[in-house]
C-alpha atoms as a PDB file:
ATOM      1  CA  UNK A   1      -1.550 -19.840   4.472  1.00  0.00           C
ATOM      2  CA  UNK A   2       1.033 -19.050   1.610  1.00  0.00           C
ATOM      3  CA  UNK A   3       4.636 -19.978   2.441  1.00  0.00           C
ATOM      4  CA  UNK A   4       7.363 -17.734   1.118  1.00  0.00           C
ATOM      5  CA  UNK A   5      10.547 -19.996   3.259  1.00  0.00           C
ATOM      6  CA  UNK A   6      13.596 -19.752   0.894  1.00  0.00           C
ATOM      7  CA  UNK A   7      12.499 -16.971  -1.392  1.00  0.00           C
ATOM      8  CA  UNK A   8      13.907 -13.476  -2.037  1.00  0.00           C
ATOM      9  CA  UNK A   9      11.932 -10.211  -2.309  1.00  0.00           C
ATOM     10  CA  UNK A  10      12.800  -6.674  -3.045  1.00  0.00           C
ATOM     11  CA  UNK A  11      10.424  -3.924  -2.062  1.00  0.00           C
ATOM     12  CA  UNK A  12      10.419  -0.305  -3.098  1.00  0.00           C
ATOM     13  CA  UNK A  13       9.003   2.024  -0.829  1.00  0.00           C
ATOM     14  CA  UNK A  14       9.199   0.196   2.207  1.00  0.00           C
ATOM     15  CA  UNK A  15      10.082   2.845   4.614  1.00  0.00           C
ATOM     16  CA  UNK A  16       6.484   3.278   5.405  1.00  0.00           C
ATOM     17  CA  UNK A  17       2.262   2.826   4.676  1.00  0.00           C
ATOM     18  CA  UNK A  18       1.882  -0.137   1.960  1.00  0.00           C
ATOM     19  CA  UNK A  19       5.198  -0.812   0.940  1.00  0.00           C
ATOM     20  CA  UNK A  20       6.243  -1.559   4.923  1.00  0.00           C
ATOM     21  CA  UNK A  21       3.321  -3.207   5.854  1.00  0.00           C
ATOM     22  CA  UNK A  22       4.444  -5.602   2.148  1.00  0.00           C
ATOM     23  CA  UNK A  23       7.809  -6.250   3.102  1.00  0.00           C
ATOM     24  CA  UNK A  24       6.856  -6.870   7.168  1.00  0.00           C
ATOM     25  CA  UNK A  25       3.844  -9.526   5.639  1.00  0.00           C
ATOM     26  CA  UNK A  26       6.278 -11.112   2.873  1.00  0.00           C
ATOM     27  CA  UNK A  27       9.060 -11.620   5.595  1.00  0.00           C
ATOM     28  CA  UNK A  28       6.303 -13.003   7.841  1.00  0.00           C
ATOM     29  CA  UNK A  29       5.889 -15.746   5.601  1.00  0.00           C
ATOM     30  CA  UNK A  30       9.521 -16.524   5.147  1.00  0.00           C
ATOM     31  CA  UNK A  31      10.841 -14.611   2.746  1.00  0.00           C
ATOM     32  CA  UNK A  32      14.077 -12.838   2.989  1.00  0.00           C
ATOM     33  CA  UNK A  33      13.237  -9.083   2.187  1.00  0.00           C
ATOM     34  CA  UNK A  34      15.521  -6.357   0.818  1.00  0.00           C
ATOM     35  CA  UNK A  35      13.737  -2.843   1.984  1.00  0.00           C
ATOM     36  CA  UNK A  36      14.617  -0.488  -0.518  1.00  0.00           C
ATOM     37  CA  UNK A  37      14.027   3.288  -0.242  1.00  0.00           C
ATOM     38  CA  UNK A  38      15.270   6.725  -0.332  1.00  0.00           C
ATOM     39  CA  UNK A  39      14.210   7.079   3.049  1.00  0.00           C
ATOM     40  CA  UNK A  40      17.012   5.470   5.154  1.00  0.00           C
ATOM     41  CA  UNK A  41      15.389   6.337   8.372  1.00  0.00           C
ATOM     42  CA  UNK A  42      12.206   4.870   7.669  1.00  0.00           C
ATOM     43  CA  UNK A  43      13.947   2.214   5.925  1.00  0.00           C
ATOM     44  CA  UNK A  44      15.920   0.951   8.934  1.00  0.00           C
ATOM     45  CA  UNK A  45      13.224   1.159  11.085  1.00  0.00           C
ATOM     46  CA  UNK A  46      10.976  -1.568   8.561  1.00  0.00           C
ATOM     47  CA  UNK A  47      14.064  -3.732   8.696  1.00  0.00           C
ATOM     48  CA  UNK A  48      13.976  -3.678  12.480  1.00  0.00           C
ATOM     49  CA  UNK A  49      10.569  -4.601  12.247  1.00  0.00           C
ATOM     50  CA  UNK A  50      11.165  -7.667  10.699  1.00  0.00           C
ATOM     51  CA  UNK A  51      14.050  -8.770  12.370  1.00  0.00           C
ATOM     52  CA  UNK A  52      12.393  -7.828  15.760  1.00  0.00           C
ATOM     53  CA  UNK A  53       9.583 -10.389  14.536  1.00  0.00           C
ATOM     54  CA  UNK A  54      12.145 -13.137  13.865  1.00  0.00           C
ATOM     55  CA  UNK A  55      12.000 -12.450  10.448  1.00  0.00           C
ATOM     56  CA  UNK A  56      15.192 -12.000   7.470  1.00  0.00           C
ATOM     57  CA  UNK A  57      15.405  -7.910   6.047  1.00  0.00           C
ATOM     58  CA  UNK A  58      18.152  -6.391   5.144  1.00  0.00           C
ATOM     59  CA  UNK A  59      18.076  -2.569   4.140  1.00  0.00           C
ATOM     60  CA  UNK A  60      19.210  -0.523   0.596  1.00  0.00           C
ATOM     61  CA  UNK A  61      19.203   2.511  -0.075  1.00  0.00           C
ATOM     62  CA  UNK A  62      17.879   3.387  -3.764  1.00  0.00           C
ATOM     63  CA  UNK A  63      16.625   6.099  -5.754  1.00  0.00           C
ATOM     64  CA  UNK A  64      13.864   4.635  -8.084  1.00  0.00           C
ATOM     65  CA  UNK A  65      14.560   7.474 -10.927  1.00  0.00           C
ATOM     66  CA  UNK A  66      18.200   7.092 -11.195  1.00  0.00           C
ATOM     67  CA  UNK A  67      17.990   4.379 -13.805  1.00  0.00           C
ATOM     68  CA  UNK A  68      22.427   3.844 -13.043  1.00  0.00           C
ATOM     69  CA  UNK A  69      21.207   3.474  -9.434  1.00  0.00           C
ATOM     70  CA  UNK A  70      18.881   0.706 -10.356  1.00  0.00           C
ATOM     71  CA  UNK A  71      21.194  -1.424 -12.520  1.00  0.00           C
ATOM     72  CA  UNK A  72      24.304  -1.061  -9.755  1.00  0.00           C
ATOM     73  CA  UNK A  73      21.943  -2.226  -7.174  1.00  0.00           C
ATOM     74  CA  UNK A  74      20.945  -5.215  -9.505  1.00  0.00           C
ATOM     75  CA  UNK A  75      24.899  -5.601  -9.739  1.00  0.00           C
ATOM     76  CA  UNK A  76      25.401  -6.098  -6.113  1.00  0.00           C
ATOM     77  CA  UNK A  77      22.485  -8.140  -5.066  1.00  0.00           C
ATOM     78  CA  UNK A  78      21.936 -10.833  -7.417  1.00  0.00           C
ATOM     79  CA  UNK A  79      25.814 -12.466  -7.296  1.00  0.00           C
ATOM     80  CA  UNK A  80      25.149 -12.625  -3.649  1.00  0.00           C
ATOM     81  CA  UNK A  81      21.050 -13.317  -3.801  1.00  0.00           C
ATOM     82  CA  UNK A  82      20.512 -14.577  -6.588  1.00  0.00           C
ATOM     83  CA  UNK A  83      17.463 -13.718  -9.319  1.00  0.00           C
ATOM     84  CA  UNK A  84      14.699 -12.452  -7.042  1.00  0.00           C
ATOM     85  CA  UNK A  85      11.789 -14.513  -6.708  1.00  0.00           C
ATOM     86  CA  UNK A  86       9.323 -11.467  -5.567  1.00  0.00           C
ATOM     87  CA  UNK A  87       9.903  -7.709  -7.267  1.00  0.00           C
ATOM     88  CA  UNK A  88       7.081  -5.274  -5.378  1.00  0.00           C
ATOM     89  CA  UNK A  89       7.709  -2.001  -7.578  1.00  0.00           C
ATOM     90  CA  UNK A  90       5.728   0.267  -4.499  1.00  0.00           C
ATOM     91  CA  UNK A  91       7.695   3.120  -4.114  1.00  0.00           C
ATOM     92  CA  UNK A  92       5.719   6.320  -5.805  1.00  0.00           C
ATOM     93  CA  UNK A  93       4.243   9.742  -5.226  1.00  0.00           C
ATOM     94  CA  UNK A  94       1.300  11.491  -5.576  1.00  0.00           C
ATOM     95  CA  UNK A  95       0.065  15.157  -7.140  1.00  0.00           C
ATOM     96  CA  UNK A  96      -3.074  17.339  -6.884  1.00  0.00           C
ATOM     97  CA  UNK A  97      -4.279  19.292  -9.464  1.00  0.00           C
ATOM     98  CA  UNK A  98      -6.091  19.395 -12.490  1.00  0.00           C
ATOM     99  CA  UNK A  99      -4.625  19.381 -16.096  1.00  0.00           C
ATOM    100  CA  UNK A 100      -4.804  23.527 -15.878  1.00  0.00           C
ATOM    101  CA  UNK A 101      -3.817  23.660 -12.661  1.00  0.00           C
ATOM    102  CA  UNK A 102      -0.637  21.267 -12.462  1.00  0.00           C
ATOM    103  CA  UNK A 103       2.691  22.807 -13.171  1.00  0.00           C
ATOM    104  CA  UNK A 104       4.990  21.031 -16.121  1.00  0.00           C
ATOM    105  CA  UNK A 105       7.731  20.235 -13.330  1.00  0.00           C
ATOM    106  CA  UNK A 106       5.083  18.539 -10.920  1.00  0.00           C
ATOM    107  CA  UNK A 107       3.856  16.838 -13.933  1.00  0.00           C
ATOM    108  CA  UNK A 108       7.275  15.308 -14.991  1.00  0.00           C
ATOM    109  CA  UNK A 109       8.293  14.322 -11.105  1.00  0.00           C
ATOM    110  CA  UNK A 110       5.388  11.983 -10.370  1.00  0.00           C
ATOM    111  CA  UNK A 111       6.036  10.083 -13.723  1.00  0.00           C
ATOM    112  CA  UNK A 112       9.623  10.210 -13.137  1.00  0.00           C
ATOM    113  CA  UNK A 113       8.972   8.076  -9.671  1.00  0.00           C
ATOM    114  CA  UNK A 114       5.309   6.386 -10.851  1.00  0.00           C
ATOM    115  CA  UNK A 115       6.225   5.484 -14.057  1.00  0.00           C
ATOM    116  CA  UNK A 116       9.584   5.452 -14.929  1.00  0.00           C
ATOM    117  CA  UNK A 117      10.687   4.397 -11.338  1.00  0.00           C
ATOM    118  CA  UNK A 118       8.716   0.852 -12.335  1.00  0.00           C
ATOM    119  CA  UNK A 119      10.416   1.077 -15.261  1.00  0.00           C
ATOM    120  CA  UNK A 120      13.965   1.349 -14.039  1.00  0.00           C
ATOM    121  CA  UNK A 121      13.771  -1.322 -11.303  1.00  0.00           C
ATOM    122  CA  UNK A 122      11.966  -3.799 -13.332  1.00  0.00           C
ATOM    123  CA  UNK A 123      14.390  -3.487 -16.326  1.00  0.00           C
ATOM    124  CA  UNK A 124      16.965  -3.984 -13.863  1.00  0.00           C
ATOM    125  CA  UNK A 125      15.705  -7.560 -11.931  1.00  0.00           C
ATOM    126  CA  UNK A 126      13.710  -8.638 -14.650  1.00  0.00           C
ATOM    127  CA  UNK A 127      16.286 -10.454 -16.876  1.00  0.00           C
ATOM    128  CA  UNK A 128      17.872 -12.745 -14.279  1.00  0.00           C
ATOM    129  CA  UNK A 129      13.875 -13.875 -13.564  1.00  0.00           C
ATOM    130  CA  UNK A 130      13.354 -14.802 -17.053  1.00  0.00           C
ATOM    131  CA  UNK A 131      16.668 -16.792 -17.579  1.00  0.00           C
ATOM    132  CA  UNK A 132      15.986 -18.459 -14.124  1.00  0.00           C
ATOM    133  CA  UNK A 133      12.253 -18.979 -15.676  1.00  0.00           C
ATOM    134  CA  UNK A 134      10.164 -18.129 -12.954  1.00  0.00           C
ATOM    135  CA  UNK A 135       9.654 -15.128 -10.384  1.00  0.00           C
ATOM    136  CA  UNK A 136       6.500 -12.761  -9.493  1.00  0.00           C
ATOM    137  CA  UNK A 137       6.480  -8.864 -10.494  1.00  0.00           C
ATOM    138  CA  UNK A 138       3.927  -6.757  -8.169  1.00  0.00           C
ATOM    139  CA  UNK A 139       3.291  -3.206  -9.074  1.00  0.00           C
ATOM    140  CA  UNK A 140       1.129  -1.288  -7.216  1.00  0.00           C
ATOM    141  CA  UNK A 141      -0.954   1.292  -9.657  1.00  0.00           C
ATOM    142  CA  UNK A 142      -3.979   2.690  -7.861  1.00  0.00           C
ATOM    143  CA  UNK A 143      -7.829   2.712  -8.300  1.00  0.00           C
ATOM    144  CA  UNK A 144      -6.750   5.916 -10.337  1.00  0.00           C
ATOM    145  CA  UNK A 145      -5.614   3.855 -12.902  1.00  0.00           C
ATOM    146  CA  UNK A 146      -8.644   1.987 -13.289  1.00  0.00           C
ATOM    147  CA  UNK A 147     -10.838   4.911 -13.619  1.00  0.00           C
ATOM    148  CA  UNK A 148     -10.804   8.424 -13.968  1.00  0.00           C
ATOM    149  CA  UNK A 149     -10.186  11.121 -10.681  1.00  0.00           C
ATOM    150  CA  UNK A 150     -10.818  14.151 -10.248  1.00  0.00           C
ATOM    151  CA  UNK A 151      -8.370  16.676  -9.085  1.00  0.00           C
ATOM    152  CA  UNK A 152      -5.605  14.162  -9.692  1.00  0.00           C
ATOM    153  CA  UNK A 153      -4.475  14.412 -13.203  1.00  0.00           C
ATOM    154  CA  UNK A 154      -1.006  14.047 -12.794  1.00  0.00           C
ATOM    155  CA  UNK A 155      -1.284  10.850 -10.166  1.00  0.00           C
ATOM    156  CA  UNK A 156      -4.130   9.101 -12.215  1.00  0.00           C
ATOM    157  CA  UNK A 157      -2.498   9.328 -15.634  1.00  0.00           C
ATOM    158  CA  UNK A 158       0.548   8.081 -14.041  1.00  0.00           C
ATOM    159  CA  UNK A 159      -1.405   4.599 -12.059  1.00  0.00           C
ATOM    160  CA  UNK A 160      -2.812   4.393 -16.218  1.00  0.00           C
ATOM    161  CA  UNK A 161       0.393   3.778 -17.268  1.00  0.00           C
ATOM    162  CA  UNK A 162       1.644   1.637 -14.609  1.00  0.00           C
ATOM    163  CA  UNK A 163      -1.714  -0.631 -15.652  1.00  0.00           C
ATOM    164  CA  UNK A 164      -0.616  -0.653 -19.058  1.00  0.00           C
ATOM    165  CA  UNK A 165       2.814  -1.455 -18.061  1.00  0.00           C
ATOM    166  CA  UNK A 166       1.800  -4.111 -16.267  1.00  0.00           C
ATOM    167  CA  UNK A 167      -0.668  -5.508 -18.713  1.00  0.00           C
ATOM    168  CA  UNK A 168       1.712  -5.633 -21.533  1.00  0.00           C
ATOM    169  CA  UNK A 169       4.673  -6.682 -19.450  1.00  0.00           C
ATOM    170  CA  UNK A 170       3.076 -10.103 -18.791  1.00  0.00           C
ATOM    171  CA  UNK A 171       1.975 -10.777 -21.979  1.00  0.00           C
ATOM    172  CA  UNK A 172       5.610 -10.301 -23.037  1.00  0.00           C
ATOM    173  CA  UNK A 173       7.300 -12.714 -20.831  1.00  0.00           C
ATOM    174  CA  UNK A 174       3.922 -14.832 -19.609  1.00  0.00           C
ATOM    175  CA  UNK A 175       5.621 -17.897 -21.337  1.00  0.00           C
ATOM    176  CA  UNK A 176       8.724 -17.145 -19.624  1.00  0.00           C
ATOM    177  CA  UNK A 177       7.423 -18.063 -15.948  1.00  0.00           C
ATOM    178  CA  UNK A 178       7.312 -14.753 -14.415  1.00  0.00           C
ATOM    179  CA  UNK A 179       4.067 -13.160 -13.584  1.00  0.00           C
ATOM    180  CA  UNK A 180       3.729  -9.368 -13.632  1.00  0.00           C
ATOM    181  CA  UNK A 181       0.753  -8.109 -11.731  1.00  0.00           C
ATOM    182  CA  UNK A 182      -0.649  -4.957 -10.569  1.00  0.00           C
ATOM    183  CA  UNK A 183      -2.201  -3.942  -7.274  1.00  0.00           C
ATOM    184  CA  UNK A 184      -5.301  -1.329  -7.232  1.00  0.00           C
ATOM    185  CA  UNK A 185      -6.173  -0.170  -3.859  1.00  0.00           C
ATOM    186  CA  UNK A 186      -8.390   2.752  -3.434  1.00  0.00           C
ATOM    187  CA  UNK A 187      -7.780   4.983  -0.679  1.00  0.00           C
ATOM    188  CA  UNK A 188      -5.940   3.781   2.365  1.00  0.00           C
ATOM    189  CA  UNK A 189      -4.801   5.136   5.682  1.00  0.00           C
ATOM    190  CA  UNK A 190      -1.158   5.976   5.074  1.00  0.00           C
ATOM    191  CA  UNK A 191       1.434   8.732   5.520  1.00  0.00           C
ATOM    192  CA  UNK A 192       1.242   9.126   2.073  1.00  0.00           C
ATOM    193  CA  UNK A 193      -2.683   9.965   2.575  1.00  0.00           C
ATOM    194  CA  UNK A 194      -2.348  11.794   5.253  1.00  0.00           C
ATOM    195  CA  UNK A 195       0.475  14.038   3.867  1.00  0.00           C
ATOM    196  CA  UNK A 196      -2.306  15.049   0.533  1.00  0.00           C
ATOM    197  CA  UNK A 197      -5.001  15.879   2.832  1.00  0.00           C
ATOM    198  CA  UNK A 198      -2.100  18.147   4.506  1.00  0.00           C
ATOM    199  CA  UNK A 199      -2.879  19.947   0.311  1.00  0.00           C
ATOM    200  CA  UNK A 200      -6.383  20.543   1.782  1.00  0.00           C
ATOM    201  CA  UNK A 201      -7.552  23.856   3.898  1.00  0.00           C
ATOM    202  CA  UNK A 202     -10.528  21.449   5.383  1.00  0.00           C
ATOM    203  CA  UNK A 203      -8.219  18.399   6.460  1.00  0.00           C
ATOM    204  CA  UNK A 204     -11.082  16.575   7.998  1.00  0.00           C
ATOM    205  CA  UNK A 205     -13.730  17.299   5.352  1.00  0.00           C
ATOM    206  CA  UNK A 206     -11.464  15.822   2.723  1.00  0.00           C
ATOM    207  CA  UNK A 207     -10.949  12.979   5.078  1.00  0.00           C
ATOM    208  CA  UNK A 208     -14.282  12.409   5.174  1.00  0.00           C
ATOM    209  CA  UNK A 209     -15.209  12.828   1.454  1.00  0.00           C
ATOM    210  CA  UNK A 210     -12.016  10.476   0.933  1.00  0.00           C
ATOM    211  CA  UNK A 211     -13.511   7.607   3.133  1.00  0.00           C
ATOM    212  CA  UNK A 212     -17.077   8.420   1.020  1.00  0.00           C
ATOM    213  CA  UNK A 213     -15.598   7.369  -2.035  1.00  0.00           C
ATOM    214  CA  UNK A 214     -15.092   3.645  -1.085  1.00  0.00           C
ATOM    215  CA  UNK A 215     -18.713   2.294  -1.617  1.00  0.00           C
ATOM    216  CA  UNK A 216     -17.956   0.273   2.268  1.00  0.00           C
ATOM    217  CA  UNK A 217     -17.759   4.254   3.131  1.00  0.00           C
ATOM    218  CA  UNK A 218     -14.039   3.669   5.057  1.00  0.00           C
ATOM    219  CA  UNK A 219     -10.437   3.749   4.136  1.00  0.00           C
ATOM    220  CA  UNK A 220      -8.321   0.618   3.839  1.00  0.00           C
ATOM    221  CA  UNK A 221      -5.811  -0.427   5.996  1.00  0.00           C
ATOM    222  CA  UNK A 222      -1.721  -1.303   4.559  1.00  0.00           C
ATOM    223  CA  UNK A 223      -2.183  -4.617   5.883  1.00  0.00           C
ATOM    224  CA  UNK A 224      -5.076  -5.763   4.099  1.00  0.00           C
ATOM    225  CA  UNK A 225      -3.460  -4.569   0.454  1.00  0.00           C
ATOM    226  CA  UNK A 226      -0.404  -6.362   1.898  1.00  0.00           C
ATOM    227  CA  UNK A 227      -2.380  -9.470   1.888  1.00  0.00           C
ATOM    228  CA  UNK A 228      -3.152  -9.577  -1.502  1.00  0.00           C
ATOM    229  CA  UNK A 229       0.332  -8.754  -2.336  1.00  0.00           C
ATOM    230  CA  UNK A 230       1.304 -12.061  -0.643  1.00  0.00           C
ATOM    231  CA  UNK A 231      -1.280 -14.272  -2.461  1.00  0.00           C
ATOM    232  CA  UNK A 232       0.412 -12.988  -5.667  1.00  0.00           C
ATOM    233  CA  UNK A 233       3.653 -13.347  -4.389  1.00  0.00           C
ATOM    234  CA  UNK A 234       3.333 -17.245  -3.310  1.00  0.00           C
ATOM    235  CA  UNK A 235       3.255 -20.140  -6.214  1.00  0.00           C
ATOM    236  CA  UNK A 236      -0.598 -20.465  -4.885  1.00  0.00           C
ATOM    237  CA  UNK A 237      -1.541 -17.566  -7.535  1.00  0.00           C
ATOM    238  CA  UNK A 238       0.870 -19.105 -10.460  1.00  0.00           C
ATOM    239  CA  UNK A 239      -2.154 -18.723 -12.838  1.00  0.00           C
ATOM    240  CA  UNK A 240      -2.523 -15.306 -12.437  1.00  0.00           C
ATOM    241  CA  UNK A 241      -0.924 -12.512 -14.852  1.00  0.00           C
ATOM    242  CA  UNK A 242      -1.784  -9.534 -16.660  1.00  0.00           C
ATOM    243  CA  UNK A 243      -4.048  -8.782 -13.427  1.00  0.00           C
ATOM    244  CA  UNK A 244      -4.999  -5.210 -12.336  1.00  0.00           C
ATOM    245  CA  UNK A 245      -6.482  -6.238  -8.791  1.00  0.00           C
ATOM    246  CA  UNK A 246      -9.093  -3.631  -7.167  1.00  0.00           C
ATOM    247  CA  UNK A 247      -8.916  -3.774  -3.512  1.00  0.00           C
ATOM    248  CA  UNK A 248     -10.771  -0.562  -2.833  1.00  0.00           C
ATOM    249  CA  UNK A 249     -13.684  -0.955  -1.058  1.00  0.00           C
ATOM    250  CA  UNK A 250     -15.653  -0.923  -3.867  1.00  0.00           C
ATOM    251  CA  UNK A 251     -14.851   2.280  -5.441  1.00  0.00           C
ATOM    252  CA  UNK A 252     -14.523   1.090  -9.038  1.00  0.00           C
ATOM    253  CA  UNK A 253     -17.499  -1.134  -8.704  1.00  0.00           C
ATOM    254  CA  UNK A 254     -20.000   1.302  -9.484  1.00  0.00           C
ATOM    255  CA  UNK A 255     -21.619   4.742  -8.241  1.00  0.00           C
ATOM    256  CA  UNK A 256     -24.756   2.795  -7.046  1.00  0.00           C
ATOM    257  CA  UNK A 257     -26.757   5.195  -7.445  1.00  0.00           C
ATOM    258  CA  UNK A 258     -29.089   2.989  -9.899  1.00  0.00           C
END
């Protein structure tokens, strides 16, 4: 439906889960995709994806937090790419623990890569955007940072700020022709899930309390917050900005319990 043919993308955190299943749906569509991660195994194997598939990847390897990392990578791509036309800030990591229980140094690593990991890329690729005067800007916050959740201080007052990032981001440059958006799924079937319910002595009762949470009572799937990430990538959804997009089942709808 939405044609990405002679645009670039860079995804972060496309080794595996959502940020794979992003760059494999964006190259479906046309784009040529730059899989960035620390991961270089899982990495490689999302490029082969896409290339298996008929599709244009090519792989980097980049740590998110190393803000020198960020602006050499910017350095080698763009006299050779160009500006990009798609930035999906994905990469991130998550925490459990309450305010008490959460130690200072877990505290300042998932900001590190949730916050300041957005940060660092965007600062990087957004320039050459705004002087070309158009481009799309997808970071993916959470239902956490649409609502409170419990157990999950750290993680959920990191997705908060990557809402607010977003939010004021766009209205910064929304005259400029880039869009900056933000992506809000609620829980979905990842390695990234599945390593926090490896925090849990009851793996399958917090599986099953996770998948209660979503008011359709299952867990979404990386493809299905991949296709939203493609309507917001293609000029189709030029009139959107500022957006924190739920896509969680209906976990922020409500309780429903009136």
């Amino acid at each position: 439906m939405f044609s990405l043919v002679g645009k670039t993308a860079l995804v972060t955190g496309a080794g595996s889960g959502i940020g794979a299943a992003i760059a494999q749906t964006l190259a479906s569509a046309g784009a040529h995709v730059v899989v960035a991660d620390v991961n270089e195994v899982g990495g490689s194997q999302t490029v082969a994806v896409i290339q298996g598939a008929g599709g244009s990847a090519e792989f980097t390897l980049l740590d998110i937090t190393s803000e020198s990392a960020c602006q050499e990578l910017s350095r080698k791509l763009l006299p050779r790419l160009g500006p990009l036309d798609i930035l999906v800030n994905n990469a991130g990591i998550g925490h459990v623990g309450t305010l008490l229980t959460t130690a200072g140094a877990d505290f300042d690593r998932v900001l590190s890569v949730n916050v300041r990991g957005t940060f660092n890329v965007t600062q990087a690729f957004l320039p050459a955007m705004v002087e070309r005067g158009r481009g799309s800007v997808i970071n993916l916050a959470s239902a956490a940072g649409l609502e409170g959740l419990k157990d999950r201080f750290a993680y959920a007052t990191s997705k908060h700020a990557v809402v607010g990032m977003t939010r004021c981001a766009a209205l910064d440059y929304a005259k400029s022709g880039v869009r900056i958006n933000c992506l809000c799924p609620g829980r979905v079937e990842t390695p990234f899930v599945k390593s926090r319910l490896a925090e849990y002595p009851d793996r399958e009762a917090a599986y099953q309390d996770m998948c209660s949470t979503q008011a359709n009572g299952r867990m979404g799937r990386p493809e299905e917050v991949a296709a939203l990430a493609l309507y917001l990538a293609a000029d189709e959804s030029s009139f959107v900005t500022g957006a924190a997009l739920a896509i969680d089942g209906g976990m922020t709808a409500g309780s429903g319990r009136f």
